[in-house]
Protein backbone atom coordinates (compact mmCIF):
# COMPACT_ATOMS: atom_id res chain seq x y z
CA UNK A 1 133.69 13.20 17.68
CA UNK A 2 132.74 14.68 21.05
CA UNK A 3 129.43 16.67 21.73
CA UNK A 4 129.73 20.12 22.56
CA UNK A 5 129.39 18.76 26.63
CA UNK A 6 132.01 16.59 26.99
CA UNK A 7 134.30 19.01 25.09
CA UNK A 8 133.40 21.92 27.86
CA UNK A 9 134.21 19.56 30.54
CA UNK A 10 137.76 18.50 29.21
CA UNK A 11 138.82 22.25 28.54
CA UNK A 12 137.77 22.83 32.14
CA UNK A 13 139.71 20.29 33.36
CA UNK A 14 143.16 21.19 31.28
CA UNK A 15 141.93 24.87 32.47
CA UNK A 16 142.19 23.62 36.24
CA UNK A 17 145.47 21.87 35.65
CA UNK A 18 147.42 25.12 33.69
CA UNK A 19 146.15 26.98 36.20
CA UNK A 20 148.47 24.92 38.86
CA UNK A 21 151.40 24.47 35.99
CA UNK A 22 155.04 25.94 37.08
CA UNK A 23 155.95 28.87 34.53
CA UNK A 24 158.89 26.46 32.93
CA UNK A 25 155.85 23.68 32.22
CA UNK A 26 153.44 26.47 30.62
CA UNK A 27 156.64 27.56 28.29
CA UNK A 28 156.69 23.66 27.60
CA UNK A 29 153.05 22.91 26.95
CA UNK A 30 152.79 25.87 24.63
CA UNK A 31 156.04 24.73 22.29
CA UNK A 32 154.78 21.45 22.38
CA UNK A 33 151.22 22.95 21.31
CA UNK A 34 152.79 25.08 18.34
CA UNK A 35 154.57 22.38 17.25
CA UNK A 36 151.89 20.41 16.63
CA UNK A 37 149.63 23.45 14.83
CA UNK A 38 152.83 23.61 13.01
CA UNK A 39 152.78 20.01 11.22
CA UNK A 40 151.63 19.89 7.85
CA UNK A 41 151.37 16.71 7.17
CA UNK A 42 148.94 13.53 8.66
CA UNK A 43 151.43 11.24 8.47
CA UNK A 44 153.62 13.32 10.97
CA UNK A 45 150.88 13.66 13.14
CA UNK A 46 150.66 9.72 13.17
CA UNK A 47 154.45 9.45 13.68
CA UNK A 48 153.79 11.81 16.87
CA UNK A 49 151.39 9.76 17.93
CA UNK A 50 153.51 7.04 17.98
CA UNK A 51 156.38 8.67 19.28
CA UNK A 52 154.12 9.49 22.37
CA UNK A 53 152.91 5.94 23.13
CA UNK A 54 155.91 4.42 22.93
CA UNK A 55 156.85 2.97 25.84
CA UNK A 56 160.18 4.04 26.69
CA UNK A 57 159.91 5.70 30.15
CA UNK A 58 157.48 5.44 32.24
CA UNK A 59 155.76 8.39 33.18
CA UNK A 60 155.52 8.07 37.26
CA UNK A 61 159.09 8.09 36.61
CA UNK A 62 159.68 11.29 34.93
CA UNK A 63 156.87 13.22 37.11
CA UNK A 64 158.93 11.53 40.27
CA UNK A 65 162.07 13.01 38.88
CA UNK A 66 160.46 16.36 38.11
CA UNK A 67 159.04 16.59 41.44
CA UNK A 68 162.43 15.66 43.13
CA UNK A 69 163.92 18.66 41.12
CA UNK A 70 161.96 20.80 42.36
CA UNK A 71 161.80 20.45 45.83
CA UNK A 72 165.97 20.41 45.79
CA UNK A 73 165.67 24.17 44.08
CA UNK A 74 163.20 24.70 46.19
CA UNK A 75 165.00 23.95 49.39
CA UNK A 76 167.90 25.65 47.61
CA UNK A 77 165.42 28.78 47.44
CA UNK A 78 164.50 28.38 50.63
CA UNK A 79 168.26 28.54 52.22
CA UNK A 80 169.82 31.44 50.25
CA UNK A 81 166.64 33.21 51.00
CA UNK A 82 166.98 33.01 54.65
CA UNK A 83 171.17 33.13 54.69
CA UNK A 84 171.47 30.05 55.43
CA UNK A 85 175.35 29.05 55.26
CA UNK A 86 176.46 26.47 52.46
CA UNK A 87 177.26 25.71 49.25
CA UNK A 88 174.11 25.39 46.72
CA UNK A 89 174.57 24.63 42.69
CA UNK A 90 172.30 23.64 40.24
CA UNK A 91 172.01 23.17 36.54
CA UNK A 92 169.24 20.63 34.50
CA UNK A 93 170.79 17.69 35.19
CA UNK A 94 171.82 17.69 39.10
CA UNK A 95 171.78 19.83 42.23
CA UNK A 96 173.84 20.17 44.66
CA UNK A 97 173.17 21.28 48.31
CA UNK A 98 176.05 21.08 51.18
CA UNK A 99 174.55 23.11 54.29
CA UNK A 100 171.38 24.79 53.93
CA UNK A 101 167.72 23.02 55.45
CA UNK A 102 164.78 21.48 53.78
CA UNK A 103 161.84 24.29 53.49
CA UNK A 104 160.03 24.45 57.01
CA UNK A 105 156.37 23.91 55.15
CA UNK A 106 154.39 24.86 58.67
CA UNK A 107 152.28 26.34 59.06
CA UNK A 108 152.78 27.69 55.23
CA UNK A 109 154.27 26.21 52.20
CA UNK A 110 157.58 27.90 51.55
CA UNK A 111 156.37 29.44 47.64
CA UNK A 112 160.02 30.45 46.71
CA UNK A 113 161.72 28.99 44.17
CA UNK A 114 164.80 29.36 41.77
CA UNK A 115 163.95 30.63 37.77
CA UNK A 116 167.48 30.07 36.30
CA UNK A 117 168.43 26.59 35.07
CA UNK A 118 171.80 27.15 36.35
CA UNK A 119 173.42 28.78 39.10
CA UNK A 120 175.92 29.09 42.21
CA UNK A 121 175.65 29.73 45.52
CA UNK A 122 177.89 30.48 48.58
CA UNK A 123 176.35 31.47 51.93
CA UNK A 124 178.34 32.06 54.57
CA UNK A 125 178.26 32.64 57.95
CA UNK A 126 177.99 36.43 59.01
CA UNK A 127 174.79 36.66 56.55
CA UNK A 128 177.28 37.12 53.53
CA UNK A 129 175.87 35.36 50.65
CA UNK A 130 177.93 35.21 46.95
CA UNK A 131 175.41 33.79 44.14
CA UNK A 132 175.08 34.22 40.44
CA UNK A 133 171.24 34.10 40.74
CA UNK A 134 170.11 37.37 40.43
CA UNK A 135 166.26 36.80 40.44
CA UNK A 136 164.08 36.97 43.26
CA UNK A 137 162.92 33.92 45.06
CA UNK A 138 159.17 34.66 45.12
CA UNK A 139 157.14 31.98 43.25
């Protein structure tokens, strides 16, 4: 059991964390959450447990692979906001980017980024862009 301090100081720290989350992570963290308010029993809690530190990826891994993801939409983002021409697709498991540039981050860091897990792109030159992404690119 934790005293009533320690407990204030980790619901800070989670505070200071969801406060930096991505929208897509915040939908994530709250299924994840409900799922677990949803389990009746102990014993599934205890096979979540152990589903969770099992050892099957490790998780610099993953939050490598989520952070490469998002800087490819994100230079994606970045070119179709600014016209830039190329080709540009994504979808969950790849992304593709022929053309375009990698976000200029100076003397800000470019805050666009893509809210659709898949899409097309075609920019080309004469500022004529075709895309299925209808969304704006503001983060």
């Amino acid at each position: 059991m934790r005293t009533e301090h320690e407990r204030e100081e980790i619901i800070k720290a989670i505070n200071v964390l969801l406060n930096q989350a991505y929208d897509t992570d915040l939908d994530n963290i709250l299924a994840f959450l409900q799922h677990i308010k949803n389990l009746e029993a102990v014993g599934d809690i205890n096979a979540l447990i152990a589903a969770l530190n099992e050892p099957k990826v490790p998780y610099e891994q993953v939050a490598k692979q989520l952070f490469t993801r998002r800087e490819n939409l994100r230079a994606i983002a970045y070119s179709m906001d600014l016209l830039i021409p190329g080709f540009y697709f994504w979808c969950p498991y790849f992304t593709i980017r022929i053309g375009g540039v990698i976000p200029d981050d100076h003397p800000y860091r470019y805050p666009g980024q893509i809210r659709s897990s898949t899409g097309i792109g075609i920019v080309i030159p004469g500022y004529k862009i075709f895309t299925s992404y209808q969304d704006s690119y503001d983060a």
